[in-house]
C-alpha atoms as a PDB file:
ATOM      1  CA  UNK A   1      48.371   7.593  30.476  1.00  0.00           C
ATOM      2  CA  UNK A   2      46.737   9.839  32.879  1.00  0.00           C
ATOM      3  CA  UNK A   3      45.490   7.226  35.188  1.00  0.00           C
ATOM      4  CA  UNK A   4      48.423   5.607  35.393  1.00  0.00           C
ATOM      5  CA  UNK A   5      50.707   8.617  36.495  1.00  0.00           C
ATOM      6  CA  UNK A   6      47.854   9.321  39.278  1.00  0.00           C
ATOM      7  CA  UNK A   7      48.407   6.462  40.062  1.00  0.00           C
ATOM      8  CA  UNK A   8      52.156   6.325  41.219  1.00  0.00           C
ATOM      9  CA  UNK A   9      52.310   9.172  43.755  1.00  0.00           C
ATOM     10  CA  UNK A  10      49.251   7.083  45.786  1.00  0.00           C
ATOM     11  CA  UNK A  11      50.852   3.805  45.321  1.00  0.00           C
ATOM     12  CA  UNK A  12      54.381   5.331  46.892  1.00  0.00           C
ATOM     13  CA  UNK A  13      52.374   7.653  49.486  1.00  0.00           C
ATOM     14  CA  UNK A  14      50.425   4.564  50.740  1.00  0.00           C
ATOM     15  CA  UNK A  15      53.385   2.462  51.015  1.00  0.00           C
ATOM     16  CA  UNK A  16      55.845   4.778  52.685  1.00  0.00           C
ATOM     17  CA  UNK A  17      53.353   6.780  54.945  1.00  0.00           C
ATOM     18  CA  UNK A  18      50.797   4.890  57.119  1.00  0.00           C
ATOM     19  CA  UNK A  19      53.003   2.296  57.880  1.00  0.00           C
ATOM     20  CA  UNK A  20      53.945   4.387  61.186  1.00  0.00           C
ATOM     21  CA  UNK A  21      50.601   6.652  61.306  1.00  0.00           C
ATOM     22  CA  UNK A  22      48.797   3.116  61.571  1.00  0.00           C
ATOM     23  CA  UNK A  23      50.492   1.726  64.328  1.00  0.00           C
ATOM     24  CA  UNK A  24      50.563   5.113  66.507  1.00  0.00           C
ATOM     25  CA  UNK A  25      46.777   5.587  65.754  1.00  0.00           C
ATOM     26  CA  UNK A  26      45.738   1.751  66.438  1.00  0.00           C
ATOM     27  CA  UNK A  27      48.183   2.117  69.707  1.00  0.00           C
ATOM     28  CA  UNK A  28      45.859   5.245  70.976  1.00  0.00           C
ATOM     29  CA  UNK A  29      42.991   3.794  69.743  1.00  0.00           C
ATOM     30  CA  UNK A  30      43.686   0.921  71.811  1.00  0.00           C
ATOM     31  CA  UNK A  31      44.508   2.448  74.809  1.00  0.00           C
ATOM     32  CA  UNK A  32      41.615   4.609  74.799  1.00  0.00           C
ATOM     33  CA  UNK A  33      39.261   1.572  74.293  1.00  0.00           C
ATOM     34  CA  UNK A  34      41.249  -1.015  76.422  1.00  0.00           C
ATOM     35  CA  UNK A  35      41.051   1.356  79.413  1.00  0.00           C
ATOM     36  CA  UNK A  36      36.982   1.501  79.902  1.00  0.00           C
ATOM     37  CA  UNK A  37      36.929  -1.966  79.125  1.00  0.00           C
ATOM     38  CA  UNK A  38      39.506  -2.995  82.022  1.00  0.00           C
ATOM     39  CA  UNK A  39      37.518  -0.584  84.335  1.00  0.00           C
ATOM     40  CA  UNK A  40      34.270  -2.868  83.813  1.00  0.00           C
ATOM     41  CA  UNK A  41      36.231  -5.662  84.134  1.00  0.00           C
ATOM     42  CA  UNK A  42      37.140  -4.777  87.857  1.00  0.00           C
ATOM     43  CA  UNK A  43      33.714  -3.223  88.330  1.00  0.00           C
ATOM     44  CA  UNK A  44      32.063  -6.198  87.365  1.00  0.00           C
ATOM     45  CA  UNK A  45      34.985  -8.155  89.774  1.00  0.00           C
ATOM     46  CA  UNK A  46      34.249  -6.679  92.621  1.00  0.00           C
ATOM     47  CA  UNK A  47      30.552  -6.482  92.428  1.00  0.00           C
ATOM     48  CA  UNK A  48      30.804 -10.852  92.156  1.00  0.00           C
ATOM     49  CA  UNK A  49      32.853 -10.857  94.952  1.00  0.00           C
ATOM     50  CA  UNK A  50      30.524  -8.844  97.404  1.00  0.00           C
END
């Protein structure tokens, strides 16, 4: 009987609450990442072309 009512508060917590926190920290995480990666990108664009 215990497990089960520790149960319940996770089950509703994980349900309701990252579904927002997830896509705002994979959004930043992305950003964060995308942008050094695009800066190589060019770097390694430009030194082809020269």
């Amino acid at each position: 009987m215990e497990q089960e009512e520790l149960r319940l508060p996770l089950q509703k917590e994980g349900v309701v609450r990252p579904a927002e926190g997830n896509i705002a920290t994979g959004l930043v995480w992305g950003i964060l990442i995308s942008i050094p990666l695009w800066i190589s990108l060019i770097g390694w664009v430009m030194g082809i072309w020269r």
